[in-house]
C-alpha atoms as a PDB file:
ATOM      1  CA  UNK A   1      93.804  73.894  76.718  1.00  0.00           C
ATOM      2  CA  UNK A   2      95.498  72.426  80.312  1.00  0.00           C
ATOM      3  CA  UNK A   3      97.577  70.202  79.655  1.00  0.00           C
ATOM      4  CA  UNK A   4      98.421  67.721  82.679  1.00  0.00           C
ATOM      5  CA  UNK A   5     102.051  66.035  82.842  1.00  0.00           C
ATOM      6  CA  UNK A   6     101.377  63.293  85.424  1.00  0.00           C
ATOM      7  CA  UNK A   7     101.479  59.581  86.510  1.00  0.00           C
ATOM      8  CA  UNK A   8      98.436  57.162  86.992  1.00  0.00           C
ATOM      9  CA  UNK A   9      99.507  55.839  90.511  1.00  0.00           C
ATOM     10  CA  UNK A  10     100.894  58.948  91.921  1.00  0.00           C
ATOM     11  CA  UNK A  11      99.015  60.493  94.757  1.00  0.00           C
ATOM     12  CA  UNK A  12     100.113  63.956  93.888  1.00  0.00           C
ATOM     13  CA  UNK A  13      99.360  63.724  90.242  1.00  0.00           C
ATOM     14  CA  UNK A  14      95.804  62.461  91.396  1.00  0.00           C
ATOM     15  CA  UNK A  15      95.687  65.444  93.808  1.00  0.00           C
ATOM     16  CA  UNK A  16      95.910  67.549  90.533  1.00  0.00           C
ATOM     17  CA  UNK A  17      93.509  65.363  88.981  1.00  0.00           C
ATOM     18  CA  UNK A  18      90.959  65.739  91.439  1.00  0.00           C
ATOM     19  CA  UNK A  19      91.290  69.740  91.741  1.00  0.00           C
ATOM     20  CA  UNK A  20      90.335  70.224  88.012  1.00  0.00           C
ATOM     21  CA  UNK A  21      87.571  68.037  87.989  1.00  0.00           C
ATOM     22  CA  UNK A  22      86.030  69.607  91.294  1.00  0.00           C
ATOM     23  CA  UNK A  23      86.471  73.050  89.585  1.00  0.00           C
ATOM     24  CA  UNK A  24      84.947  71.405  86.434  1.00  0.00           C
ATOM     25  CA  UNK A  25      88.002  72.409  84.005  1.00  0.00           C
ATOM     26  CA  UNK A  26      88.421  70.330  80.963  1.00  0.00           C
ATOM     27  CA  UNK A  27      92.051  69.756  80.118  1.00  0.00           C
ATOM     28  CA  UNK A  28      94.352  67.166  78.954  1.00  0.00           C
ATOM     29  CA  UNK A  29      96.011  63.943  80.439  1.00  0.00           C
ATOM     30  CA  UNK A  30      99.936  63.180  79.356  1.00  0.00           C
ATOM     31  CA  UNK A  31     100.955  60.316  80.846  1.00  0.00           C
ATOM     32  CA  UNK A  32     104.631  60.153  81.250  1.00  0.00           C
ATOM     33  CA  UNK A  33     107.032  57.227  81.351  1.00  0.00           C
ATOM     34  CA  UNK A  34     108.864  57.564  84.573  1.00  0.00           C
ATOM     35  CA  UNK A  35     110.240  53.569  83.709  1.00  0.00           C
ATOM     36  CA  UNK A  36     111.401  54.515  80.730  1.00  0.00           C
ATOM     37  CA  UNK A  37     113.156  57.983  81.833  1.00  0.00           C
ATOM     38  CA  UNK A  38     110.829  60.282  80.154  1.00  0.00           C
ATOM     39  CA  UNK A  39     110.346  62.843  82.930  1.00  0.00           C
ATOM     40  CA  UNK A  40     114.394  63.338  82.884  1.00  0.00           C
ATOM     41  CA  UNK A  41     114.389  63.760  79.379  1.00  0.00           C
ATOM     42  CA  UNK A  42     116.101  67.307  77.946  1.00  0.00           C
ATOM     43  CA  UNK A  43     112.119  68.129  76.442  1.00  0.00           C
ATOM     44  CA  UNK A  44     110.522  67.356  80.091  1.00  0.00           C
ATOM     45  CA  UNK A  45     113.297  69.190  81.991  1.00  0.00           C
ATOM     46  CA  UNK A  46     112.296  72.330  80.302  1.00  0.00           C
ATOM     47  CA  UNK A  47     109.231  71.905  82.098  1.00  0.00           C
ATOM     48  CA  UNK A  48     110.245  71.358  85.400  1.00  0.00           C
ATOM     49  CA  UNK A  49     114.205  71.101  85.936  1.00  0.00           C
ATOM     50  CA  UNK A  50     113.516  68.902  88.829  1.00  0.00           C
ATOM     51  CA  UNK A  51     112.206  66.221  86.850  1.00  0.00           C
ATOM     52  CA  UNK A  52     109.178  65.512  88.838  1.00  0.00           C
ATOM     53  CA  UNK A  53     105.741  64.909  87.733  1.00  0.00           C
ATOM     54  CA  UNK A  54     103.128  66.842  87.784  1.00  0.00           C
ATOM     55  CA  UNK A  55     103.502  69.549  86.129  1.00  0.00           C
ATOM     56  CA  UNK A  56     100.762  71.488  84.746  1.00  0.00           C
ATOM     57  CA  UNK A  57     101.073  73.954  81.703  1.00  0.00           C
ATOM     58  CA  UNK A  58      97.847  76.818  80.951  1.00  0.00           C
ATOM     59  CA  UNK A  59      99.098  78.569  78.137  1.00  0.00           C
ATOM     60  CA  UNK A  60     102.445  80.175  78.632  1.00  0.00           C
ATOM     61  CA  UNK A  61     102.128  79.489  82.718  1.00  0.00           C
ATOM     62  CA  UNK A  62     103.923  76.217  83.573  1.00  0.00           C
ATOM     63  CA  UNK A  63     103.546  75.036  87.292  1.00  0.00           C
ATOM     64  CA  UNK A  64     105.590  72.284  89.033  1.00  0.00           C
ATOM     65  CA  UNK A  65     104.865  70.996  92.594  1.00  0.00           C
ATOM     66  CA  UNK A  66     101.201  69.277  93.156  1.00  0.00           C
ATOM     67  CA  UNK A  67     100.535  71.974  96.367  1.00  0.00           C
ATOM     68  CA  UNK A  68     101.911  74.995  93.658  1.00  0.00           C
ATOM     69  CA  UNK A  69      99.028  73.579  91.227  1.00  0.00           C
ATOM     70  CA  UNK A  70      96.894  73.306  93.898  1.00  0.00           C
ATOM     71  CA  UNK A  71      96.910  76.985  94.337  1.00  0.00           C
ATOM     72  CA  UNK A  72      97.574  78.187  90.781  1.00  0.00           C
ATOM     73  CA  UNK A  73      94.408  76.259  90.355  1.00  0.00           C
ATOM     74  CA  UNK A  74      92.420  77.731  93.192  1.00  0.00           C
ATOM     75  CA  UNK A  75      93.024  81.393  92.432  1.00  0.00           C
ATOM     76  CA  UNK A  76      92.892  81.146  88.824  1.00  0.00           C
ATOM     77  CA  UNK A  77      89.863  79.358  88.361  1.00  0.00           C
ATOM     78  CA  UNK A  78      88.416  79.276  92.375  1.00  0.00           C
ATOM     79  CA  UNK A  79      86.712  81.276  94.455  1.00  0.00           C
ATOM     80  CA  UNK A  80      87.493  82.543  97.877  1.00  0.00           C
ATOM     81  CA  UNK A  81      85.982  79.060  99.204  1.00  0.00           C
ATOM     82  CA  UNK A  82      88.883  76.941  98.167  1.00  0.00           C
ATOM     83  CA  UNK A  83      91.750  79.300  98.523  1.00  0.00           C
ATOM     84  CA  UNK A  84      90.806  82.233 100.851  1.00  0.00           C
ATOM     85  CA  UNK A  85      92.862  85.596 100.786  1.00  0.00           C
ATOM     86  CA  UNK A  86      92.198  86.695 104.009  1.00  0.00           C
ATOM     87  CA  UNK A  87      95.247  86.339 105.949  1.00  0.00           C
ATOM     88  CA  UNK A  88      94.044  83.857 109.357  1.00  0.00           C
ATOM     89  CA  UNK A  89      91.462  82.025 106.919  1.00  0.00           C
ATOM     90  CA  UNK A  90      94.613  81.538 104.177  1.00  0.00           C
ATOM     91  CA  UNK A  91      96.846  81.074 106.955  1.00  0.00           C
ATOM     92  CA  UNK A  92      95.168  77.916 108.306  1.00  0.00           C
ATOM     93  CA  UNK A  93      94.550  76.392 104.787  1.00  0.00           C
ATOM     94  CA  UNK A  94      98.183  76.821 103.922  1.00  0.00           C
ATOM     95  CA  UNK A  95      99.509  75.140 107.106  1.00  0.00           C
ATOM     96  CA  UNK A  96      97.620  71.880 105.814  1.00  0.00           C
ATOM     97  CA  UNK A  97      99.772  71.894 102.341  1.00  0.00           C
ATOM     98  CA  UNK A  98     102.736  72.128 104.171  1.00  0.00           C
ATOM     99  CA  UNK A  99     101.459  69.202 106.728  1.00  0.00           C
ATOM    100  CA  UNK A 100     100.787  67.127 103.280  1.00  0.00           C
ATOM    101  CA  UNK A 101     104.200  67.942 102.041  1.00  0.00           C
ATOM    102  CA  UNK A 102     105.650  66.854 105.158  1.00  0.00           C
ATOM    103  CA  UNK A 103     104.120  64.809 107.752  1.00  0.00           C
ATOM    104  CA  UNK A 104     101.866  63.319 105.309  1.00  0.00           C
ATOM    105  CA  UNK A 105     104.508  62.687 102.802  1.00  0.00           C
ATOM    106  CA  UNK A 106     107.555  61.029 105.264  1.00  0.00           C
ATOM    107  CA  UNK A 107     104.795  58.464 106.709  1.00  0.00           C
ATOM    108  CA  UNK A 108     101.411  57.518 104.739  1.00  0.00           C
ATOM    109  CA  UNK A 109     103.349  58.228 101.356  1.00  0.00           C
ATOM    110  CA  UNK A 110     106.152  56.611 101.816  1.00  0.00           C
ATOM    111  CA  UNK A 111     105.126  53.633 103.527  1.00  0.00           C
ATOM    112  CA  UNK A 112     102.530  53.442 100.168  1.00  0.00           C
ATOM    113  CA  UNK A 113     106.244  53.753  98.189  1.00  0.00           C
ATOM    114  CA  UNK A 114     107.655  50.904  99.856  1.00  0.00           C
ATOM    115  CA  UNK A 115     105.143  48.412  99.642  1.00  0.00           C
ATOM    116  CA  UNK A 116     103.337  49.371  96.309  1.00  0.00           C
ATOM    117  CA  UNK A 117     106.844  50.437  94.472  1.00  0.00           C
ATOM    118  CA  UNK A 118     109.183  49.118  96.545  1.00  0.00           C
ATOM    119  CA  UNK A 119     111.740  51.963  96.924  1.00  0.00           C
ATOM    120  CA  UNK A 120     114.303  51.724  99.607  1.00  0.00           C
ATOM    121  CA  UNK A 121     113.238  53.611 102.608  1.00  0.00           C
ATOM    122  CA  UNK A 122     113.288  52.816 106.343  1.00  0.00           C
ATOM    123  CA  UNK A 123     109.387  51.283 106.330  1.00  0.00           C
ATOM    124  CA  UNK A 124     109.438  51.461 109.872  1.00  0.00           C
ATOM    125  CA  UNK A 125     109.726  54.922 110.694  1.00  0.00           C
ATOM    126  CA  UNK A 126     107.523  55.634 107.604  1.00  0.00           C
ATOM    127  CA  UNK A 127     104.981  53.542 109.357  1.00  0.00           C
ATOM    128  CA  UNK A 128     105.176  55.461 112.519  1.00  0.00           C
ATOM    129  CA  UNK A 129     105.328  58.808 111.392  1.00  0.00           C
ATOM    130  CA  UNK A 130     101.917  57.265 109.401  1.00  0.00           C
ATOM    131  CA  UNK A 131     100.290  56.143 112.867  1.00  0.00           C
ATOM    132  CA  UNK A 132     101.326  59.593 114.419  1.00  0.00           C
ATOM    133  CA  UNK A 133     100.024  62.182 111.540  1.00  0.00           C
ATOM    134  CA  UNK A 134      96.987  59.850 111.304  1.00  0.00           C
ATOM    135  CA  UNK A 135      96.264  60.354 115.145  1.00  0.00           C
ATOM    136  CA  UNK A 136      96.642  64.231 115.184  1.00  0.00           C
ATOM    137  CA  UNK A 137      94.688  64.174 111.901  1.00  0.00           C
ATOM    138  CA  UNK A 138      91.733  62.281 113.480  1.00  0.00           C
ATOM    139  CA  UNK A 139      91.688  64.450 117.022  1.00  0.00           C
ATOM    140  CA  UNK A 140      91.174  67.595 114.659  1.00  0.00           C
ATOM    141  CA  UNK A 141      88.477  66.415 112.542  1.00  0.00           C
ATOM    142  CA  UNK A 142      86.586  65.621 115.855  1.00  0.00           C
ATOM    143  CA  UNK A 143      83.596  66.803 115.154  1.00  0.00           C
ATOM    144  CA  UNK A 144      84.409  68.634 111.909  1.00  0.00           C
ATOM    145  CA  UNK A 145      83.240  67.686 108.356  1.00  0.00           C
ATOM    146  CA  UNK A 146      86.411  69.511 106.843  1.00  0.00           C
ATOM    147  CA  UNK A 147      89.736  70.312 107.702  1.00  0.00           C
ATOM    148  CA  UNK A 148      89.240  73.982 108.430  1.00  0.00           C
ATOM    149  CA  UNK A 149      86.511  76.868 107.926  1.00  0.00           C
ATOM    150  CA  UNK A 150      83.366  74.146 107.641  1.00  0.00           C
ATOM    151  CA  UNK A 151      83.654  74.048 104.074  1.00  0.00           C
ATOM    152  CA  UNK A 152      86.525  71.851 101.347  1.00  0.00           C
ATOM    153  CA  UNK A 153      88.967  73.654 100.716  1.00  0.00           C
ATOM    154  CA  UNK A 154      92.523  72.836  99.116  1.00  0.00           C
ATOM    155  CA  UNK A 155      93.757  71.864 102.148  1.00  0.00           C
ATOM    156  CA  UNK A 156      91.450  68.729 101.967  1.00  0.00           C
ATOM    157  CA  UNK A 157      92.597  68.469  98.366  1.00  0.00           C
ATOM    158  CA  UNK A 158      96.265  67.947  99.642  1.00  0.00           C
ATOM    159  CA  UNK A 159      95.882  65.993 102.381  1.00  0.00           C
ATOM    160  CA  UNK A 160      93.057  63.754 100.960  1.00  0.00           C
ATOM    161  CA  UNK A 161      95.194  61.146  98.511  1.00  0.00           C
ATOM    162  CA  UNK A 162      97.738  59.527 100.891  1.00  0.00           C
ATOM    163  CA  UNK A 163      96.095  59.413 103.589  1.00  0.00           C
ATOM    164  CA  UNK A 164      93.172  57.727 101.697  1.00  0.00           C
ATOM    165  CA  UNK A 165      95.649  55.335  99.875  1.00  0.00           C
ATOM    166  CA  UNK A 166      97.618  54.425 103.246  1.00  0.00           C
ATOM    167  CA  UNK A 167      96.146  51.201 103.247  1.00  0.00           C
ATOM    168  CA  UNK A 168      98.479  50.471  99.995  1.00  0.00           C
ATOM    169  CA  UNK A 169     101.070  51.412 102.342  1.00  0.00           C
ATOM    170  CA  UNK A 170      99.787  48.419 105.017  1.00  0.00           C
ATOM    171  CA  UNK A 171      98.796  51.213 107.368  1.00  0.00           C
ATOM    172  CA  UNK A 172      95.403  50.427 108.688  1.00  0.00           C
ATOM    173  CA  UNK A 173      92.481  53.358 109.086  1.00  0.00           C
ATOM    174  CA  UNK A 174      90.468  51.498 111.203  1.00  0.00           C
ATOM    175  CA  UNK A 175      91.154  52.911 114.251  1.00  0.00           C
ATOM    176  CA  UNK A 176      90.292  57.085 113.098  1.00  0.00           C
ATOM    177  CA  UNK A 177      86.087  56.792 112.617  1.00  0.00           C
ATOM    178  CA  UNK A 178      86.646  60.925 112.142  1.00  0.00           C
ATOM    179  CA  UNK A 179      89.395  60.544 109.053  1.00  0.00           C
ATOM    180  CA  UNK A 180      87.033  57.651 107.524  1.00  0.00           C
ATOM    181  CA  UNK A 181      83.887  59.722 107.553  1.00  0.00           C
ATOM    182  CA  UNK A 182      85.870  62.795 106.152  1.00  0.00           C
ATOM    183  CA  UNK A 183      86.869  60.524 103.571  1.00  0.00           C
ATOM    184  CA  UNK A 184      83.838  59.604 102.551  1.00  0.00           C
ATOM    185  CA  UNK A 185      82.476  63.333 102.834  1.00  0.00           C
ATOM    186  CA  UNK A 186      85.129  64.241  99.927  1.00  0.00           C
ATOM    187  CA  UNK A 187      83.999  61.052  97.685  1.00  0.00           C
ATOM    188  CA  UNK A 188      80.459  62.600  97.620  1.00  0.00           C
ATOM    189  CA  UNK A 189      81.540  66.039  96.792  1.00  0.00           C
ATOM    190  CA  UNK A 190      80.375  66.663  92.950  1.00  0.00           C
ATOM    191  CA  UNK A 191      82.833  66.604  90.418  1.00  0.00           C
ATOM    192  CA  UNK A 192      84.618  64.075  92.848  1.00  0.00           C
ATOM    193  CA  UNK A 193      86.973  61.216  90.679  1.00  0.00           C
ATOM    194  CA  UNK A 194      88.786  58.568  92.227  1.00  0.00           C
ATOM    195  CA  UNK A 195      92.264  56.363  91.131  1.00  0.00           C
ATOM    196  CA  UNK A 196      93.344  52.773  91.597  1.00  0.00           C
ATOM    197  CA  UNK A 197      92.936  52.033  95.525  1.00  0.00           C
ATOM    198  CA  UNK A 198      90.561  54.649  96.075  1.00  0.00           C
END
């Protein structure tokens, strides 16, 4: 069976999380103690060297990195619908993980960081890089239901959890009516679960 390495309150844990229940894969939840160390412990760097949860392990595959599992996930046990091959339609999906590994991470996440953990970080320019991704993200789901090729695809996946939790990270949605309803759009999808402040 699956077995998931992650963290309750981690949005890219939950990103994991929310993949294999959309894709309806049983599998198993360890929880690791990031307090107590565990995920730089010799057994869990033989996992992922970089000590950073999640990691996901199918047998003899291991896979660090929630985008990595992301994809692992959506050509393993997918369809063409959440991970396309064809190179423009692939192209457009992929430019989304990289906008959750970046834009999305340095503002939404960690303003959430700051305020919910309270790790050192300049809060301000978190919070504006939040305000500026969030403004982008809302002109390009004007008048879309998804973030590219009218259907969900991973890139909605990747970008959904810290964007959806930025209100942990005192950075207010209320002014992007097209990021709320595609919020609500992925909370309806079947197989959909959510995690504490969603």
């Amino acid at each position: 069976m699956i077995k998931l390495y992650h963290v309750e309150l981690s949005g890219n844990s939950y990103k994991v999380r929310l993949m294999l229940s959309l894709l309806g894969i049983k599998h198993e939840q360890v929880l690791v103690d990031l307090r107590g160390g565990e995920h730089k412990s010799p057994q869990f760097l033989k996992l992922n060297p970089f000590g950073q949860i999640p990691v996901l392990v199918d047998r003899d595959v291991v896979v660090r990195d929630s985008h990595a599992i992301l994809v692992y996930l959506a050509r393993r046990y997918g369809d063409e619908d959440w991970l396309p091959t064809e190179a423009q339609s692939m192209s457009k999906v992929m430019g989304w993980l990289f906008t959750a590994a970046n834009e999305i991470r340095q503002g939404p996440e960690f303003a959430r960081r700051y305020h919910l953990f309270q790790i050192p970080l300049d809060v301000q320019l978190a919070t504006q890089r939040a305000y500026a991704i969030l403004k982008i993200l809302d002109e390009h789901l004007t008048g879309r239901q998804w973030l590219e090729l009218n259907r969900p695809t991973v890139a909605d996946v990747a970008c959904f959890p810290y964007i959806a939790l930025a209100p942990d990270g005192k950075v207010s949605l209320d002014a992007y009516p097209n990021i709320i309803a595609w919020i609500k759009q992925i909370k309806q999808l079947p197989g959909y679960v959510g995690m504490p402040g969603l």
